[in-house]
N, C-alpha and C. Protein backbone atom coordinates (compact mmCIF):
# COMPACT_ATOMS: atom_id res chain seq x y z
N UNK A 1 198.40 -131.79 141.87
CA UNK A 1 198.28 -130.49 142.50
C UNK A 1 198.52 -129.41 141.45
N UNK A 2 197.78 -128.45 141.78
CA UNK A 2 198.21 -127.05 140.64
C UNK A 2 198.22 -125.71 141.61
N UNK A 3 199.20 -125.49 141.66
CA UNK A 3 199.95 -124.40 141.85
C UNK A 3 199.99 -122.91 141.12
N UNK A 4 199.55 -122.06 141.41
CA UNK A 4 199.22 -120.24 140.79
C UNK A 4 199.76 -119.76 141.61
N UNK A 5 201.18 -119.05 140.78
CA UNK A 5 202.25 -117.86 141.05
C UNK A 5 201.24 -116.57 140.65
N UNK A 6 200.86 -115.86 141.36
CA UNK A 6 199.93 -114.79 140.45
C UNK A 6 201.89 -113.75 139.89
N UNK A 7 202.10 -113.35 141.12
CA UNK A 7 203.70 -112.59 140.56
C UNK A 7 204.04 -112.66 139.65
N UNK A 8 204.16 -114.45 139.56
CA UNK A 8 205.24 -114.94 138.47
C UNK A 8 204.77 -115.02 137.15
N UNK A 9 202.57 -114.85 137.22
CA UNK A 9 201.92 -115.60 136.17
C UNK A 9 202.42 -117.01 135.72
N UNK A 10 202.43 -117.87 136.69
CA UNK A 10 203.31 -118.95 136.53
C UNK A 10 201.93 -119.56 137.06
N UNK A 11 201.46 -121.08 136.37
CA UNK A 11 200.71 -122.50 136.66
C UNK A 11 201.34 -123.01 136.83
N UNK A 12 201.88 -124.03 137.83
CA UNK A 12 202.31 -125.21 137.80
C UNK A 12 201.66 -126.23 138.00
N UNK A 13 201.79 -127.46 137.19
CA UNK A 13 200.95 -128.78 137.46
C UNK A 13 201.99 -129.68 138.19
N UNK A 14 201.76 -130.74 139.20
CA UNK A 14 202.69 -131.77 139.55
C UNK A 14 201.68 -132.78 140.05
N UNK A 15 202.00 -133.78 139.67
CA UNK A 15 201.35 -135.19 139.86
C UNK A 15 202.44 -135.99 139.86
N UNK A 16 202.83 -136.85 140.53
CA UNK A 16 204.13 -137.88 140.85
C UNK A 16 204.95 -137.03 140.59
N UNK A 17 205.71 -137.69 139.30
CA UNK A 17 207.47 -137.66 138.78
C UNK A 17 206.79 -136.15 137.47
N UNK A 18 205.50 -136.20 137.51
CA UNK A 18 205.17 -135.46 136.19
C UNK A 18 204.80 -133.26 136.46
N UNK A 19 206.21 -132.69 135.81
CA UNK A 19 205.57 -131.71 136.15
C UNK A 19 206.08 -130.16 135.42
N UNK A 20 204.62 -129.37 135.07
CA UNK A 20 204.83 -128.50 133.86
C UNK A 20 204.71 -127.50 134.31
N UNK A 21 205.65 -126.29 133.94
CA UNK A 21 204.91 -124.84 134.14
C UNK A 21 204.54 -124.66 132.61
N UNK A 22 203.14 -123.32 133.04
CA UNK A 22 202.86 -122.33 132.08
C UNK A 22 202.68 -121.35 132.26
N UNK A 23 202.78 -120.27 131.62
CA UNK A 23 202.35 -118.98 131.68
C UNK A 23 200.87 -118.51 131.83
N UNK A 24 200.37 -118.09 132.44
CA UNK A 24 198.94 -117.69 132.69
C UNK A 24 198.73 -116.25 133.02
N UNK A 25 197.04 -115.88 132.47
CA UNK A 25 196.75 -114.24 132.75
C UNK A 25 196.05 -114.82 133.74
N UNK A 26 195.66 -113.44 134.36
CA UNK A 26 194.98 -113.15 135.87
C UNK A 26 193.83 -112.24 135.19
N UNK A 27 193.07 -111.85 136.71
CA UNK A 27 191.88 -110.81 136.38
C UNK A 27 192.40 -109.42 135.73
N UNK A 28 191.58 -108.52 135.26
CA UNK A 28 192.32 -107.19 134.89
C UNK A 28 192.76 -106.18 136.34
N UNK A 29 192.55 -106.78 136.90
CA UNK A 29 193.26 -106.15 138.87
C UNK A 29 193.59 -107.15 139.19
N UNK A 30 194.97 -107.65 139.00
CA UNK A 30 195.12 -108.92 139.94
C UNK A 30 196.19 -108.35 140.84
N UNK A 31 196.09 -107.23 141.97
CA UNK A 31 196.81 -106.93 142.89
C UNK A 31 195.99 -107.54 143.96
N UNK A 32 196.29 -108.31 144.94
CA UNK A 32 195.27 -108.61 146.29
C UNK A 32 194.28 -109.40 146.02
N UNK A 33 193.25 -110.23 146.91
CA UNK A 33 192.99 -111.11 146.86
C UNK A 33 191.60 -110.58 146.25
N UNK A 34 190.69 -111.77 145.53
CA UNK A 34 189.53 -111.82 145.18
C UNK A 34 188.71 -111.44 146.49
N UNK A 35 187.57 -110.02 146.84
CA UNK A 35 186.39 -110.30 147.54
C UNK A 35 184.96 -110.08 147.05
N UNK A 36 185.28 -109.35 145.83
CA UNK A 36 183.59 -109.44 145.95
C UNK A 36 183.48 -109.62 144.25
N UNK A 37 182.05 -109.63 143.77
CA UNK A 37 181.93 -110.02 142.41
C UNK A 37 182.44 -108.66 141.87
N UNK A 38 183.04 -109.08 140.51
CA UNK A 38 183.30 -108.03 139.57
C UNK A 38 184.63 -107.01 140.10
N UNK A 39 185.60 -107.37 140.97
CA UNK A 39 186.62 -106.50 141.60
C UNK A 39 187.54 -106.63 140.36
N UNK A 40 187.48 -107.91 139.73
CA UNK A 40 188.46 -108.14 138.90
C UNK A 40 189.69 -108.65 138.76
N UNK A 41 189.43 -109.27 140.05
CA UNK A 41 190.69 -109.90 141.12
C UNK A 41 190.92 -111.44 141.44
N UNK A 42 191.97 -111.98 140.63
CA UNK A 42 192.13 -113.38 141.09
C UNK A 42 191.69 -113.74 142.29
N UNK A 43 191.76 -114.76 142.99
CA UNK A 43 191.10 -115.83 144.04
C UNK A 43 192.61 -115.58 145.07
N UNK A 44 192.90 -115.47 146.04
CA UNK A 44 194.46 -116.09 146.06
C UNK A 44 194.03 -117.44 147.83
N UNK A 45 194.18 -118.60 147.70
CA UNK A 45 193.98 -119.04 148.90
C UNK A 45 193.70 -120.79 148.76
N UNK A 46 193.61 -121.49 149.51
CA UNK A 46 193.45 -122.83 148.96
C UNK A 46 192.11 -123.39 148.17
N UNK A 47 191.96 -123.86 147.04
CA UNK A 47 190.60 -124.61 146.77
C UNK A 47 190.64 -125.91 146.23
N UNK A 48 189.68 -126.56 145.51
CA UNK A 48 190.05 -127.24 144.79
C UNK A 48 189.23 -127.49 143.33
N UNK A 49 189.21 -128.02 142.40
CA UNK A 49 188.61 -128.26 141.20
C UNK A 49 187.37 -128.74 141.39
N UNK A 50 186.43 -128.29 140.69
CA UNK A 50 184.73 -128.50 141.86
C UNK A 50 184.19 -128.76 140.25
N UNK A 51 184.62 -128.78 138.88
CA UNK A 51 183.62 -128.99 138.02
C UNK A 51 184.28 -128.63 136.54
N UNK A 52 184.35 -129.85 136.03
CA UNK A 52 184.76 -129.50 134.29
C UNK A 52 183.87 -129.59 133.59
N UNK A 53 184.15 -128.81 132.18
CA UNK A 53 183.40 -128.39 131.21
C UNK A 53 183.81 -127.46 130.17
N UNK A 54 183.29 -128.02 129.18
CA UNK A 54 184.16 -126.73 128.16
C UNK A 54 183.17 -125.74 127.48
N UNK A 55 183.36 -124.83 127.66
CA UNK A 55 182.78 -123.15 128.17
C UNK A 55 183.51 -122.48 127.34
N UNK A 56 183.15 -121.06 127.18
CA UNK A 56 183.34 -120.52 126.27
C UNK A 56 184.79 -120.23 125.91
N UNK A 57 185.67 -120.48 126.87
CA UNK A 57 187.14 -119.92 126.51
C UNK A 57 187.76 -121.74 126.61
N UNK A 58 187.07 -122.61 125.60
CA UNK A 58 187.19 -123.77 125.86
C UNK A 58 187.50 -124.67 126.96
N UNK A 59 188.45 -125.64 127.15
CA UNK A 59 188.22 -126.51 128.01
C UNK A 59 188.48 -125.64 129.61
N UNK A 60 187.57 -126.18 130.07
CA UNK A 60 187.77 -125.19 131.70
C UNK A 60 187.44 -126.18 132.95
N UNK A 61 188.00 -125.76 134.07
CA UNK A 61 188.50 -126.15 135.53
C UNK A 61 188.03 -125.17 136.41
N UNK A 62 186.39 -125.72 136.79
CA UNK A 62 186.01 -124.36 137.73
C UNK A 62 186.69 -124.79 138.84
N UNK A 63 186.99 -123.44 139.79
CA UNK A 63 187.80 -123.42 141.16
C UNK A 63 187.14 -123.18 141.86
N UNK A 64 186.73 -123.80 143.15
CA UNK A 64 186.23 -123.71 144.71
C UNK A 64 185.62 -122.48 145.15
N UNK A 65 186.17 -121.35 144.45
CA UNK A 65 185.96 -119.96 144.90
C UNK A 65 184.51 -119.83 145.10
N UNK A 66 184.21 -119.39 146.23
CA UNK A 66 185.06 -118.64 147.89
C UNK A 66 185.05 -119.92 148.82
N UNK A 67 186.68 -119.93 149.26
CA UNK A 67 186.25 -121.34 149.71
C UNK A 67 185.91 -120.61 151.54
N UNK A 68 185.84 -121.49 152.29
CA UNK A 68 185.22 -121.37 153.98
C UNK A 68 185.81 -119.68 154.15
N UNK A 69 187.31 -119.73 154.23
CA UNK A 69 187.79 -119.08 154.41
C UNK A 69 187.23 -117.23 153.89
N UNK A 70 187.28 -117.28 152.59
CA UNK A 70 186.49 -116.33 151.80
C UNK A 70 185.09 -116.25 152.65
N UNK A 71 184.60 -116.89 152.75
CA UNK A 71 182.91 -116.92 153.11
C UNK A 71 183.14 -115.62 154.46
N UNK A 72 184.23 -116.63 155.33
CA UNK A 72 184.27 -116.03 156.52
C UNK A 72 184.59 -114.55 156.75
N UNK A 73 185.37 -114.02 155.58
CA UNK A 73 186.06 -112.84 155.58
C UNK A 73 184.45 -111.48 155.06
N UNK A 74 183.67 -112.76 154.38
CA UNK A 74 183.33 -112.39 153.52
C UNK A 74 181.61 -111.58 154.31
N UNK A 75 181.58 -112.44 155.14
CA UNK A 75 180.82 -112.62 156.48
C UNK A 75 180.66 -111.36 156.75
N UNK A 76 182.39 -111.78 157.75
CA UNK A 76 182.71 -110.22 158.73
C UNK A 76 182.26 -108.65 157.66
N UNK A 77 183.05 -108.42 156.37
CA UNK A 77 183.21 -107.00 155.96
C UNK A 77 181.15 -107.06 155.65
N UNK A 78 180.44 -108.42 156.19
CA UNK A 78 178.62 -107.80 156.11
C UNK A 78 178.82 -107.99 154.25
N UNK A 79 179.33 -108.52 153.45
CA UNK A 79 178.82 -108.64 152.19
C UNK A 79 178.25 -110.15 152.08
N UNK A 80 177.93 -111.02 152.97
CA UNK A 80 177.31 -111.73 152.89
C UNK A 80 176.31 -112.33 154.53
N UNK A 81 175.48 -112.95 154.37
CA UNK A 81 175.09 -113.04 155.73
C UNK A 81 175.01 -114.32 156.70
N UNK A 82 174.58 -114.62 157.20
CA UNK A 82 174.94 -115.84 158.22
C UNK A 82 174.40 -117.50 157.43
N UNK A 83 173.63 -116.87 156.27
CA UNK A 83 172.73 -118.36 155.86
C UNK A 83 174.02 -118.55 154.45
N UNK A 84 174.39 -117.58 153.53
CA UNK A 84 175.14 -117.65 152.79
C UNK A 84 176.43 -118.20 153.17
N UNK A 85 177.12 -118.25 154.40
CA UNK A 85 178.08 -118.46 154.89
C UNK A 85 177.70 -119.60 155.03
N UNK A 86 177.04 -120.16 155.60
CA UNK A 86 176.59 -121.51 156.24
C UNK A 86 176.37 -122.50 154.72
N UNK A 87 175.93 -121.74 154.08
CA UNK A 87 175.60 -122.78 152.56
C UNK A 87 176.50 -123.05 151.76
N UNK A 88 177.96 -121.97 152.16
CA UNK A 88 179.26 -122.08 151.55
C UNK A 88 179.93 -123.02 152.15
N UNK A 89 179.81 -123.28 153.14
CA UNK A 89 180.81 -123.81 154.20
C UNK A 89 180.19 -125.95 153.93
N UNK A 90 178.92 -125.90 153.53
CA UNK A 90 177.97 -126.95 153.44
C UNK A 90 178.36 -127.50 152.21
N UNK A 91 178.20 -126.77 151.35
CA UNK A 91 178.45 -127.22 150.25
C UNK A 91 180.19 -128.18 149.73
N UNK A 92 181.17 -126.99 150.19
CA UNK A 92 182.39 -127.31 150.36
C UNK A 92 182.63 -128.37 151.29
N UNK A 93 182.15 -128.35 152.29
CA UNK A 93 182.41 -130.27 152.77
C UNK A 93 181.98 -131.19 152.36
N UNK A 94 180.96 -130.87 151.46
CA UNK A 94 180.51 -131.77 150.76
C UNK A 94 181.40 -132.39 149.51
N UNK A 95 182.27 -131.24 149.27
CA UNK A 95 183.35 -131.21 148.18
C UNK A 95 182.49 -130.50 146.84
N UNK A 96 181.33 -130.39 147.20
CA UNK A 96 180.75 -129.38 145.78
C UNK A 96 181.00 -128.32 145.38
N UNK A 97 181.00 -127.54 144.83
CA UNK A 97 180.82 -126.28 143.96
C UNK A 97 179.97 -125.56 144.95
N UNK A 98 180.52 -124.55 145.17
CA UNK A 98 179.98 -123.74 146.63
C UNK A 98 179.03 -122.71 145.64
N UNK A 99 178.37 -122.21 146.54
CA UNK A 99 176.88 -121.38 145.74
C UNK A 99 177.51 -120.32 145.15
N UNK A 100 177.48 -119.76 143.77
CA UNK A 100 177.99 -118.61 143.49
C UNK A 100 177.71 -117.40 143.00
N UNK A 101 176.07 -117.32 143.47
CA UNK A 101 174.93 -116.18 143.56
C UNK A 101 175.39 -115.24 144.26
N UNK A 102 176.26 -115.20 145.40
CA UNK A 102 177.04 -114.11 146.48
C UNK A 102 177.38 -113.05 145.78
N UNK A 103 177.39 -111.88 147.02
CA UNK A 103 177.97 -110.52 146.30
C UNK A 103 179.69 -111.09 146.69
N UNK A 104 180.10 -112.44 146.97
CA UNK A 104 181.63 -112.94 146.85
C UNK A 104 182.11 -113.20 145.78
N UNK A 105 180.85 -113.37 144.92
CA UNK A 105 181.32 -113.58 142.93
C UNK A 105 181.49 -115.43 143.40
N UNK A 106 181.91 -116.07 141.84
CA UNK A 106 182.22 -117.15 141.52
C UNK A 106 182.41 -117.21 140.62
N UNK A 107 182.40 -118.39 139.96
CA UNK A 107 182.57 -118.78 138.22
C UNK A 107 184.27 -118.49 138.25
N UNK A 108 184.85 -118.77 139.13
CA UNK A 108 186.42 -118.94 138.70
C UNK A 108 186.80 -120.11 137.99
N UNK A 109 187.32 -119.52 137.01
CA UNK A 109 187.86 -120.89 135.96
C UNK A 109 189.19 -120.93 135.81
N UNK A 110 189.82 -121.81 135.71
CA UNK A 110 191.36 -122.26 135.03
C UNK A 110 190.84 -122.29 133.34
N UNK A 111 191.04 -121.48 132.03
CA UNK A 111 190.58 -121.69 130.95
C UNK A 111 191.53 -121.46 129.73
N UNK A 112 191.17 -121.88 128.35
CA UNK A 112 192.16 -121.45 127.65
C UNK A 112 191.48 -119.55 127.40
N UNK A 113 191.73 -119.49 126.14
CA UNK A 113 191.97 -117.86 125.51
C UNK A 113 192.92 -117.12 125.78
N UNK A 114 194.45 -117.20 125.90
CA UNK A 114 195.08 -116.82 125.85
C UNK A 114 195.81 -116.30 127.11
N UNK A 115 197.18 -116.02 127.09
CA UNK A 115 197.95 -115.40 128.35
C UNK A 115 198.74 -114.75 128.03
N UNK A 116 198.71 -114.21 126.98
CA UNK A 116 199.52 -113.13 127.12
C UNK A 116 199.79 -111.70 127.41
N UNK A 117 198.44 -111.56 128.34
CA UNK A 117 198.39 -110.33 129.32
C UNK A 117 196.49 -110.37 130.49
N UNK A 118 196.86 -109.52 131.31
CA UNK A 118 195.70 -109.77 132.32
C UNK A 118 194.21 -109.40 131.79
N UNK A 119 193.23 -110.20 131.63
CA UNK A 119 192.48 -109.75 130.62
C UNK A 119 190.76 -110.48 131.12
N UNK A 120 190.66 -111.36 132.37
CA UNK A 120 189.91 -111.86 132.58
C UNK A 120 189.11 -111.23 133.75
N UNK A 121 187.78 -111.80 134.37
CA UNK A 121 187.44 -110.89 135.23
C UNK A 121 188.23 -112.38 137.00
N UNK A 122 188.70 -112.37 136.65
CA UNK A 122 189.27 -113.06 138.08
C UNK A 122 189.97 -114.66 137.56
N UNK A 123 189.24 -114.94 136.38
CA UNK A 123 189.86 -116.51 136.19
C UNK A 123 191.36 -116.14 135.72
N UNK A 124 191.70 -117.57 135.81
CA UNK A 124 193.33 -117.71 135.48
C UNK A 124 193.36 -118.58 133.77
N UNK A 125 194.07 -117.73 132.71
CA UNK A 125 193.54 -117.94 131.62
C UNK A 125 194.99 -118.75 131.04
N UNK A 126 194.52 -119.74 130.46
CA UNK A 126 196.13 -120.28 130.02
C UNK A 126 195.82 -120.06 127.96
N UNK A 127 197.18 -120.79 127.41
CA UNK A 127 197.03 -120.73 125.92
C UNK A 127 195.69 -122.15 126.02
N UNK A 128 195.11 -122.17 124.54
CA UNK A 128 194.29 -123.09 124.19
C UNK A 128 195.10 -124.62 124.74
N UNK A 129 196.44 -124.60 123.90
CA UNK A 129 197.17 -125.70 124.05
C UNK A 129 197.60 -126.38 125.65
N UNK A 130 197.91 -125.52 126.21
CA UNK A 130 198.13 -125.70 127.94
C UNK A 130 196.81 -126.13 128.65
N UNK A 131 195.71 -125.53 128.16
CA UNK A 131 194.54 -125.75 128.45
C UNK A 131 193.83 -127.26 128.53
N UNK A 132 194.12 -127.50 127.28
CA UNK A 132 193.67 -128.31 126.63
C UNK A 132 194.84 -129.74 127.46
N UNK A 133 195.74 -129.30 127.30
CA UNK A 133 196.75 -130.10 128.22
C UNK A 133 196.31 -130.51 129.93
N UNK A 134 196.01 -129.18 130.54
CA UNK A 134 195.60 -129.68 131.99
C UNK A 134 194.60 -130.08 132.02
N UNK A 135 193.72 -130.11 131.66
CA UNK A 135 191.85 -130.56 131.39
C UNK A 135 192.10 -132.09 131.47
N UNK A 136 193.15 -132.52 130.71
CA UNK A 136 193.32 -134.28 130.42
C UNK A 136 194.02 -134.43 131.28
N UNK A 137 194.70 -133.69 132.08
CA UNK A 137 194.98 -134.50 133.26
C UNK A 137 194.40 -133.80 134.67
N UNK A 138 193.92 -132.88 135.15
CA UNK A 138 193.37 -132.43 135.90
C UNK A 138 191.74 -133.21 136.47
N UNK A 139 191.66 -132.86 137.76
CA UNK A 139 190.45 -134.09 138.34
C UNK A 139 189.85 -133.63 138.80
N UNK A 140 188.18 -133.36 139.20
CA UNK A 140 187.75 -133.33 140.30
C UNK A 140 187.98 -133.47 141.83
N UNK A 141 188.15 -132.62 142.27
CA UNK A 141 188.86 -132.90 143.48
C UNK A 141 190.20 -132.39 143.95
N UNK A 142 190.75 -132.24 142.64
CA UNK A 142 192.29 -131.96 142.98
C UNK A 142 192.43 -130.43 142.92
N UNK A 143 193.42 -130.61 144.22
CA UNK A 143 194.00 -129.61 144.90
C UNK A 143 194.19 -128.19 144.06
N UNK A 144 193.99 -127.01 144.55
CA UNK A 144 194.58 -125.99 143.52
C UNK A 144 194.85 -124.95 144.62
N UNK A 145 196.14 -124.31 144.42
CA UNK A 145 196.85 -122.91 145.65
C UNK A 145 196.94 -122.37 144.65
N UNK A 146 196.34 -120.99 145.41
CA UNK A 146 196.77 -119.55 144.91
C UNK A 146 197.37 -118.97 145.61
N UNK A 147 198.75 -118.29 144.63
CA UNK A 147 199.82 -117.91 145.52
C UNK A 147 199.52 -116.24 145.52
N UNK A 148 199.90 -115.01 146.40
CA UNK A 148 199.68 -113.65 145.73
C UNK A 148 201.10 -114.00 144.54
C-alpha cells in the first residue's frame, strides 16, 4: 500500500513487516483536491497503480486518476459528459488506466526529480533515489490513498 500525506508531504510505503517514509512534492497548488486538467492540484482520494514506466522524471507509477468517484463529481460540475463517465467507470473495473483525454486531466505519476518543494503539475514527485526505490517494489494494482 502507498499512502500520500499531501500536509505532511509525506509517502509512505507498507507491504508486510516492510515500511518507509519519504518526503515528496505535490502540484504547484496543492490546496484541495485535483478537478480539472492543468489546476495544478494533486489527486486526493483512493486509486491504484494502473502502469509503470520510466518517463521523463525517471522511474514512474502512473495513478488511477480520476478514479469513479472523480468522474462522478466530475459529471455533475458538466466538465465531462455521460459517455466519458461511463468509459471511466469501464475502464477502472477493468483495473485499467482510465481514459485521460478529459477536461478531468490525467497522467498522474508517483516520479523521481526531486522534492524539495511543490513544483509539478499534480504528480507526487519523490528524490531519484526513493524513486527508484518504490518502482522495485511497487505493483500494478497496488493500492495508493491520497490524503488532503
Amino acid at each position: 500500500m502507498i499512502r500520500i500525506e499531501k500536509a505532511n508531504r509525506k509517502l509512505i510505503y507498507i507491504s508486510g513487516s516492510e515500511r518507509r517514509e519519504m518526503t515528496c512534492a505535490l502540484g504547484c497548488f496543492p490546496e484541495g483536491a485535483k478537478q480539472r486538467e492543468g489546476d495544478g492540484k494533486t489527486p486526493e482520494g483512493d486509486y491504484f497503480i494502473c502502469m509503470k514506466k520510466l518517463g521523463k522524471y525517471g522511474c514512474s507509477l502512473a495513478v488511477s486518476y480520476p478514479s469513479s468517484l472523480d468522474a462522478a463529481y466530475g459529471f455533475l460540475r458538466g466538465d465531462i459528459d455521460i459517455e466519458a463517465y461511463r468509459a471511466i467507470v469501464r475502464f477502472l473495473r477493468m483495473g485499467h488506466r482510465p481514459p485521460w483525454g478529459t477536461k478531468l486531466g490525467g497522467e498522474i505519476y508517483i516520479h523521481g526529480g526531486g522534492a524539495e518543494s511543490d513544483w509539478t503539475k499534480g504528480c507526487i514527485a519523490l528524490s531519484d533515489e526513493d524513486a527508484g526505490w518504490l518502482y522495485e517494489r511497487a505493483f500494478e494494482g497496488e493500492r495508493v490513498t491520497i490524503l488532503p
